[in-house]
Protein backbone atom coordinates (compact mmCIF):
# COMPACT_ATOMS: atom_id res chain seq x y z
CA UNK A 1 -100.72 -86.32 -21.46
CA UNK A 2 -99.84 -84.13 -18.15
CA UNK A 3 -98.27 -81.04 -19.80
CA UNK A 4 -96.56 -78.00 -18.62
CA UNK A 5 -96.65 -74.81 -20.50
CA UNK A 6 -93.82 -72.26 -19.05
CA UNK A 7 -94.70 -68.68 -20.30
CA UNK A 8 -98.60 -68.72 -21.68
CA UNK A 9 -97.64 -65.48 -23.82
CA UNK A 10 -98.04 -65.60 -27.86
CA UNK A 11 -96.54 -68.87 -28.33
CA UNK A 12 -97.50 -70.53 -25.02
CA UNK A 13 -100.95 -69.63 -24.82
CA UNK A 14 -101.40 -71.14 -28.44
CA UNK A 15 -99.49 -74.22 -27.51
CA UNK A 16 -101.36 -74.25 -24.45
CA UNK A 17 -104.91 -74.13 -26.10
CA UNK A 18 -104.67 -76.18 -28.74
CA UNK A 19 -103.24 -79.32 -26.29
CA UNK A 20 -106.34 -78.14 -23.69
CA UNK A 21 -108.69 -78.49 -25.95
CA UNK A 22 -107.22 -82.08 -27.63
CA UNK A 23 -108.06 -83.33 -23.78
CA UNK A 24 -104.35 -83.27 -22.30
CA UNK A 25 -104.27 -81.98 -18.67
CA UNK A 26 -102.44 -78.80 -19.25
CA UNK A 27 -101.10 -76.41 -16.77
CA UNK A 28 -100.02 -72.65 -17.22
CA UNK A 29 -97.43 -70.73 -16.17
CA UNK A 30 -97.86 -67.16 -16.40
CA UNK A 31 -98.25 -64.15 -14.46
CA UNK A 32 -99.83 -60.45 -13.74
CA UNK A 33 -103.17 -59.57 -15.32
CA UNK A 34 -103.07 -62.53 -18.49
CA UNK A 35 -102.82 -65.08 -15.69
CA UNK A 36 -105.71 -64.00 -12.71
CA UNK A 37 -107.71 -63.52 -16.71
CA UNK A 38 -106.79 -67.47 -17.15
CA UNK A 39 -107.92 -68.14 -13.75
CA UNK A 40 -111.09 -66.24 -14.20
CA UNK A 41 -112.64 -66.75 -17.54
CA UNK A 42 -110.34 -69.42 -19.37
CA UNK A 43 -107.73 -68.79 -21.94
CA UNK A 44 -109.36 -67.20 -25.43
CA UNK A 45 -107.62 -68.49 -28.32
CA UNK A 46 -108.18 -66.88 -32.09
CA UNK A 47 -106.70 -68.66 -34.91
CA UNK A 48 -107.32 -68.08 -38.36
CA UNK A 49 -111.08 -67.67 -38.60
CA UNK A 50 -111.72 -69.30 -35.36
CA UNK A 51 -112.13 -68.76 -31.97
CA UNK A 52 -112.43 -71.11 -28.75
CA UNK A 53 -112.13 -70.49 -25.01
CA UNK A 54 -110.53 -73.22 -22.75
CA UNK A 55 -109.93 -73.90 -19.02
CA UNK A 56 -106.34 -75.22 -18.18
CA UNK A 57 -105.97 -77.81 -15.65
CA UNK A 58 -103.85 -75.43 -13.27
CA UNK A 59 -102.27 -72.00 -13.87
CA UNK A 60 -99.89 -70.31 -11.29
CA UNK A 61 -96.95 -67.78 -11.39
CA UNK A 62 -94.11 -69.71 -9.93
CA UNK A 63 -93.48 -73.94 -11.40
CA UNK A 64 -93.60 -75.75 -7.82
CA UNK A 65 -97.40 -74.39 -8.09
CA UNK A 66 -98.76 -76.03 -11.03
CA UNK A 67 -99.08 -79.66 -9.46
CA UNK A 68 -96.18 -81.39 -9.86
CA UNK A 69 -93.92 -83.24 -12.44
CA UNK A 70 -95.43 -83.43 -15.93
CA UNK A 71 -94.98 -85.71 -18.79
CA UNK A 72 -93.65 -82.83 -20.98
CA UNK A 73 -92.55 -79.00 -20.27
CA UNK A 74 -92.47 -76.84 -23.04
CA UNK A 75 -90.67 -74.07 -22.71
CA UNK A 76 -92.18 -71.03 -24.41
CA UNK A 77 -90.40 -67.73 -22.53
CA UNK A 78 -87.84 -65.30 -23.67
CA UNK A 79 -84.25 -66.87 -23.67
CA UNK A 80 -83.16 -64.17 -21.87
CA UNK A 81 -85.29 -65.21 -18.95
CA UNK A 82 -83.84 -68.66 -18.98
CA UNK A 83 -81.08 -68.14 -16.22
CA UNK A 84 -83.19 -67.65 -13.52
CA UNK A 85 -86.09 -69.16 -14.68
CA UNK A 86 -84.63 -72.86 -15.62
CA UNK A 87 -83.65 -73.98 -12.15
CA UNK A 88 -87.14 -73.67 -10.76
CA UNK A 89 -88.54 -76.15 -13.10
CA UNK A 90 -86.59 -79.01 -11.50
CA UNK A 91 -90.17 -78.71 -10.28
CA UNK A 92 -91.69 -80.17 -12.57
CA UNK A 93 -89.23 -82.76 -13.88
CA UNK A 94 -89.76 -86.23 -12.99
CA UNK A 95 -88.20 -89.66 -14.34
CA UNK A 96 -89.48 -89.54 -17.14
CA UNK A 97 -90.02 -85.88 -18.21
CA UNK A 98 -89.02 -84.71 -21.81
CA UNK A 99 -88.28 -80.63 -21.60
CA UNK A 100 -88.70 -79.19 -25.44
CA UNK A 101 -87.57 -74.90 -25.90
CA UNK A 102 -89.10 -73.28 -28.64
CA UNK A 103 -87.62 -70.27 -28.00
CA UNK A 104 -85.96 -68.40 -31.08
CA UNK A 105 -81.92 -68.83 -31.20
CA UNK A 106 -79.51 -72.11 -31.11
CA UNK A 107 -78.65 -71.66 -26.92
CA UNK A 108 -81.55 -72.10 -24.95
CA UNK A 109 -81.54 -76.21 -24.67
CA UNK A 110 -77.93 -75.54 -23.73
CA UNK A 111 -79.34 -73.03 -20.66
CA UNK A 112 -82.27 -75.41 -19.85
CA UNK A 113 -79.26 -78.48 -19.36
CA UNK A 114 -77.09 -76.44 -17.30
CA UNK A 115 -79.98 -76.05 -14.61
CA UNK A 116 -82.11 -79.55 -15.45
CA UNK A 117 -79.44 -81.66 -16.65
CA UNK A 118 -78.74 -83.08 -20.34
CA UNK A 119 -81.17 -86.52 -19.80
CA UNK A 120 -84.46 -84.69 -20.07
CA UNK A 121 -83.73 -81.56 -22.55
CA UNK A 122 -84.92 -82.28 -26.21
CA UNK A 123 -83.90 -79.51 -29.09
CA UNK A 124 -86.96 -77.98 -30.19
CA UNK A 125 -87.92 -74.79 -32.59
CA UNK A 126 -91.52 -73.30 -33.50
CA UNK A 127 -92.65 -71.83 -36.36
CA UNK A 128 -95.59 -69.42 -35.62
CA UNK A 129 -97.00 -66.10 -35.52
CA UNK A 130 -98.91 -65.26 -32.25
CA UNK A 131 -99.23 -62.97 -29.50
CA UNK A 132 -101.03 -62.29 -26.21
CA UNK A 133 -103.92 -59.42 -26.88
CA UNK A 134 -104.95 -58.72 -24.04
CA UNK A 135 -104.99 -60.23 -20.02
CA UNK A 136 -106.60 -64.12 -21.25
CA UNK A 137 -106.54 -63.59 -25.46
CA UNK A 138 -103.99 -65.16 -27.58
CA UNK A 139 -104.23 -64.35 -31.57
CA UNK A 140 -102.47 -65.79 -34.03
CA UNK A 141 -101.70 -64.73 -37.64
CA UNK A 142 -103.30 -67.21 -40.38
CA UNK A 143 -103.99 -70.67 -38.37
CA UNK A 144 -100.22 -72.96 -39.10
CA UNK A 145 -97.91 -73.60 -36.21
CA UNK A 146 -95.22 -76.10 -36.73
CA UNK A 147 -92.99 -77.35 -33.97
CA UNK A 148 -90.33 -79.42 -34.64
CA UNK A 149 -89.15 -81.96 -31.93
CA UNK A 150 -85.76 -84.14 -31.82
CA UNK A 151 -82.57 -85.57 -29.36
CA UNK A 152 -79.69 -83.39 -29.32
CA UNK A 153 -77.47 -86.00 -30.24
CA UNK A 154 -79.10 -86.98 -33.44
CA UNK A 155 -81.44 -89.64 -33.90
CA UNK A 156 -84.90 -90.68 -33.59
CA UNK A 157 -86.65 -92.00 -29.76
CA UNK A 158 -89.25 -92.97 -28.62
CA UNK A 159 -90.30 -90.47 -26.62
CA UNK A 160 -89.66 -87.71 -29.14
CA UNK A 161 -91.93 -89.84 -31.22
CA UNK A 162 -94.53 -89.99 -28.52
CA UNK A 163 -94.58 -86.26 -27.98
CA UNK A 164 -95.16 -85.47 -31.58
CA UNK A 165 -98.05 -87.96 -31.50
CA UNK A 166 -99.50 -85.91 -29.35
CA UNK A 167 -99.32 -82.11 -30.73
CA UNK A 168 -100.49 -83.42 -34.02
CA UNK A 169 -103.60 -85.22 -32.20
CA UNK A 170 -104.12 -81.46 -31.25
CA UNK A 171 -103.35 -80.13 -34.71
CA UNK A 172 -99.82 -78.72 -34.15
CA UNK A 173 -97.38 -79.77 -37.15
CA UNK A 174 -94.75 -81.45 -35.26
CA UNK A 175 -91.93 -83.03 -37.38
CA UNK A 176 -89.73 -85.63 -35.22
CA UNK A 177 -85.99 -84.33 -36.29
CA UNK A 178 -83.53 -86.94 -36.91
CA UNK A 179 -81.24 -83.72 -37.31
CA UNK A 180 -83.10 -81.40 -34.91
CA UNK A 181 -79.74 -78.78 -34.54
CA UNK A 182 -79.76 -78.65 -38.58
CA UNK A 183 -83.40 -77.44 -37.79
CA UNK A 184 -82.59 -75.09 -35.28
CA UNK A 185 -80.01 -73.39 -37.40
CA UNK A 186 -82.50 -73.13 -40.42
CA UNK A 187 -84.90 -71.04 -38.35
CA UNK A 188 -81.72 -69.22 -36.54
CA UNK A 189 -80.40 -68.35 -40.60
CA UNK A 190 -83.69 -66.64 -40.93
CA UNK A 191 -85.01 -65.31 -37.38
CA UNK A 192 -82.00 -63.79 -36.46
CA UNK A 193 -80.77 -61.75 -39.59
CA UNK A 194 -83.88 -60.35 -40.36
CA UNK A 195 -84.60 -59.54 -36.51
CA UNK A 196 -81.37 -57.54 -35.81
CA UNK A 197 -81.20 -55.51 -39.33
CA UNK A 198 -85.14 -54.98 -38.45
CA UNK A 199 -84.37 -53.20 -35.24
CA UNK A 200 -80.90 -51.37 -36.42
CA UNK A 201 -83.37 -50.03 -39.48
CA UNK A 202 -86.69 -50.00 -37.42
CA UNK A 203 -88.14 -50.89 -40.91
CA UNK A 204 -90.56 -54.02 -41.84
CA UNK A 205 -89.35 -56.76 -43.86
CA UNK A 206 -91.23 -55.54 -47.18
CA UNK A 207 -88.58 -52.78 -46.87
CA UNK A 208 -85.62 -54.33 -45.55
CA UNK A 209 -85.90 -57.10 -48.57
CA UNK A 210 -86.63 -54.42 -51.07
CA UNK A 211 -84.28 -51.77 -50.81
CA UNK A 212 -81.16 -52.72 -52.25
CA UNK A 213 -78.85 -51.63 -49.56
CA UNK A 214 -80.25 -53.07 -46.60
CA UNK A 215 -81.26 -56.49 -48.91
CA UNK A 216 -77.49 -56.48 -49.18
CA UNK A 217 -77.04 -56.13 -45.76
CA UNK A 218 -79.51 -58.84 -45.25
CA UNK A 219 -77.75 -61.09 -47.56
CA UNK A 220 -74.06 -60.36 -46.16
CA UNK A 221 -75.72 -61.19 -42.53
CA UNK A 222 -76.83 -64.74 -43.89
CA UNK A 223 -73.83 -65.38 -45.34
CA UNK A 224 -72.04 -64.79 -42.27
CA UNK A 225 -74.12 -66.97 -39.77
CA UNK A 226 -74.13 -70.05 -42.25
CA UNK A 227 -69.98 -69.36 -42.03
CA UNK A 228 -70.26 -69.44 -38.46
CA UNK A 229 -72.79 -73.06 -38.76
CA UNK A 230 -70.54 -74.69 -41.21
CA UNK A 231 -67.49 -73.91 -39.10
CA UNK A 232 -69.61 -75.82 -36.14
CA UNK A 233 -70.12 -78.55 -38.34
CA UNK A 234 -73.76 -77.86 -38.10
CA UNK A 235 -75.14 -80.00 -41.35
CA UNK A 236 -77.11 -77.58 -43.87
CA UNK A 237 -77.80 -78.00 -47.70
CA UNK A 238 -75.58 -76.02 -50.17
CA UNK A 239 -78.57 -73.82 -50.79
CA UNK A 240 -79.64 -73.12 -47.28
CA UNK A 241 -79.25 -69.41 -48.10
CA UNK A 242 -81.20 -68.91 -50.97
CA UNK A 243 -84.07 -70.96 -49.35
CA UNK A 244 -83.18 -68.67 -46.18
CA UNK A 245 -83.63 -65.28 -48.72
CA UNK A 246 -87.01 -67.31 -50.30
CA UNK A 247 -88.70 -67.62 -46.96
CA UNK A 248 -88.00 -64.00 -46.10
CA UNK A 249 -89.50 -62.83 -49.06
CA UNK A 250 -92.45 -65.17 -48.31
CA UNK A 251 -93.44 -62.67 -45.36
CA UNK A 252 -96.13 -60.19 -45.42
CA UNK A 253 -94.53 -56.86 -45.95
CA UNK A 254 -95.58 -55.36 -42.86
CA UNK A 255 -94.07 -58.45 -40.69
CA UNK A 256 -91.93 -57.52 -37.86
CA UNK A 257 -89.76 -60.02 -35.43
CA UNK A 258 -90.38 -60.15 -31.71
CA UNK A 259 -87.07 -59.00 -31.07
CA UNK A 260 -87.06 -56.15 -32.99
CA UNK A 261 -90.71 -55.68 -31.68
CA UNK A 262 -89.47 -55.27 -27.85
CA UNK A 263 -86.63 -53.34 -29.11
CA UNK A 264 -88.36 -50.41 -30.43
CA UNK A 265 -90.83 -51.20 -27.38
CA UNK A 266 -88.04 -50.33 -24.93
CA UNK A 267 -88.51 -53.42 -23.86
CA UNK A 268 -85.67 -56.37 -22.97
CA UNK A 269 -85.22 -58.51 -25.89
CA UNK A 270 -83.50 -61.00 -27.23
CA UNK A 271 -80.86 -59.06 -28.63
CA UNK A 272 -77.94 -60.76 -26.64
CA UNK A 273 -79.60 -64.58 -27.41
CA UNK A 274 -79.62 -63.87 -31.15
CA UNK A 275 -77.47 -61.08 -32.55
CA UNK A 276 -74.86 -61.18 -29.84
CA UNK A 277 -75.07 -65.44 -29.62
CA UNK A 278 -73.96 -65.26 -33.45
CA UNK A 279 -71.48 -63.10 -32.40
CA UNK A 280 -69.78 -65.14 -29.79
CA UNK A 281 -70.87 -68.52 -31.57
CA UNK A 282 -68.69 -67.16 -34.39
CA UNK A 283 -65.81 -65.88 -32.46
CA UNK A 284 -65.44 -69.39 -30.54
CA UNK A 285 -65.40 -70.83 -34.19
CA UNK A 286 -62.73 -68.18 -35.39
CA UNK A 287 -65.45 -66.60 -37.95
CA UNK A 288 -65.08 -63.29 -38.98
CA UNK A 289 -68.01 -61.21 -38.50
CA UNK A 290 -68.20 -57.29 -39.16
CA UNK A 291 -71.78 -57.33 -39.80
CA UNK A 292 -72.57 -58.84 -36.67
CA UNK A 293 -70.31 -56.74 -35.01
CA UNK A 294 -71.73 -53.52 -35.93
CA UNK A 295 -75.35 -55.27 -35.68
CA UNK A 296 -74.88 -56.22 -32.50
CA UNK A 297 -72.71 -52.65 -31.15
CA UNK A 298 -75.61 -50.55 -32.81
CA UNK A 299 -78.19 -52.35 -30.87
CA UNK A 300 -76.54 -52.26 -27.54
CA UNK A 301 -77.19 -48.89 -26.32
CA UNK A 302 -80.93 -49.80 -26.58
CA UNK A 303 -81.03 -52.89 -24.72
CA UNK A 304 -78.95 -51.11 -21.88
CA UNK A 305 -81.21 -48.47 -21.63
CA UNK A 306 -84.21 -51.20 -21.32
CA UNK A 307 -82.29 -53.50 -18.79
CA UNK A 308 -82.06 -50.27 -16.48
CA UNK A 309 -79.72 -52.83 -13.90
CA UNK A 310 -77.24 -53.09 -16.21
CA UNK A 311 -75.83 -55.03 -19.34
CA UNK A 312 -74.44 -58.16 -19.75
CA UNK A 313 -72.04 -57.79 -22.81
CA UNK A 314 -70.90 -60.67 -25.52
């Protein structure tokens, strides 16, 4: 299969190897110092105890440079970036292209429509821990990555079906979703609470679940996003939230989220795709939400000071 990777960071770059070295033609797009490294000496990929060096197809900084449509794009860069980033794929989009996010959040297929149209966009969400080590190196923690693949409007397809095919020939867990927004607000129960009272506390998880004021805080943040899902209609088991709690205590106690990661980076993040997204998601559902509202007002000094231009409040 003809693949596009968009953003060969963490995720990407993992994506990216794996389907290189299953024998799909893969193209990158990245940029600066990781992608002339691509160009030069291959993309390094560690996982678990293993590690393998491939040579995409193409690699380029800008989509109307990496040869055309493809079969599939994933898209694997910040959501933030989306905006001006989504338009330029039209690129690579032909009849018959399926376009799958795995960013973190519920909004990015949403942003990817808006610039590509609805026909192409799949939902999509990734489970993984990875990250770009240096200019050409991609590690990941442990060896799993789990992307799960499905129509917007419900229901199985064949393409969707096709695509998983695919990343598992590569050995990527891909699950096709007959519910793939369900799945999206799963990972969005857990990514985003932990994320934004991570960067308000600057703490790891092992503390934020342990003490038992910010596990309370934690818990109260939970409770107020699955308010905000069930108000959308968004179909979740009863126990969504202790299984939310479980998986968070599952963690190695020194994990940190990307978004809280840039944050204390001075770096952009994520903060207004995630903690200010549940805030507006819950408003338009008429969902209280004082945690998120002090979440999201304690963060937003930060991310103004990173985004020197300006800020672009909820």
């Amino acid at each position: 299969m003809r693949i596009a990777i968009v953003g060969a960071g963490g995720v990407g770059g993992l994506l990216g190897g794996l389907l290189t070295r299953a024998g799909n033609e893969v193209a990158l797009l990245a940029r600066g110092a990781h992608l002339e490294a691509i160009r030069r000496e291959g993309l390094r990929v560690t996982n678990g105890g293993e590690t393998f060096t491939v040579h995409p197809a193409g690699a380029a900084d800008d989509p109307a440079a990496l040869g055309g449509s493809a079969e599939a794009i994933l898209v694997c860069v910040k959501t933030w970036q989306l905006p001006e980033l989504a338009p330029k794929l039209s690129a690579l989009v032909g009849p018959a292209t399926v376009v799958i996010p795995t960013e973190n959040g519920v909004t990015a297929a949403d942003e990817l429509a808006k610039a590509l149209g609805e026909g192409p966009v799949l939902g999509g969400t990734c489970d993984v821990s990875a990250w770009v080590e240096g200019p050409g190196r991609i590690r990941q923690r442990g060896k799993g990555i789990r992307l799960v693949v499905g129509e917007r409007r419900g229901g199985s397809s064949a393409r969707v079906e096709r695509v998983c095919g695919v990343l598992r020939a590569a050995g990527i867990e891909a699950e096709a979703a007959g519910d793939v927004d369900a799945a999206l607000w799963r990972k969005f129960l857990f990514i985003e609470p932990w994320g934004s009272i991570g960067a308000v506390t600057r703490a790891s998880v092992g503390v934020v679940r342990t003490l038992p004021e910010t596990r309370a805080l934690l818990t109260a943040a939970i409770q107020e996003l699955l308010a905000v899902a069930r108000a959308r209609g968004v179909r979740l088991s009863d126990n969504v939230a202790e299984d939310t709690l479980h998986r968070i205590g599952l963690l190695p106690p020194d994990a940190t989220s990307s978004m809280q990661r840039d944050i204390q980076a001075g770096r952009p993040s994520e903060l207004h795709d995630q903690t200010g997204a549940a805030l507006r998601l819950a408003r338009e559902a008429g969902v209280t939400a004082p945690v998120h509202e002090f979440l999201y007002a304690a963060l937003l000094p930060q991310e103004s000071v990173s985004r020197s231009s300006g800020i672009q409040r909820q």
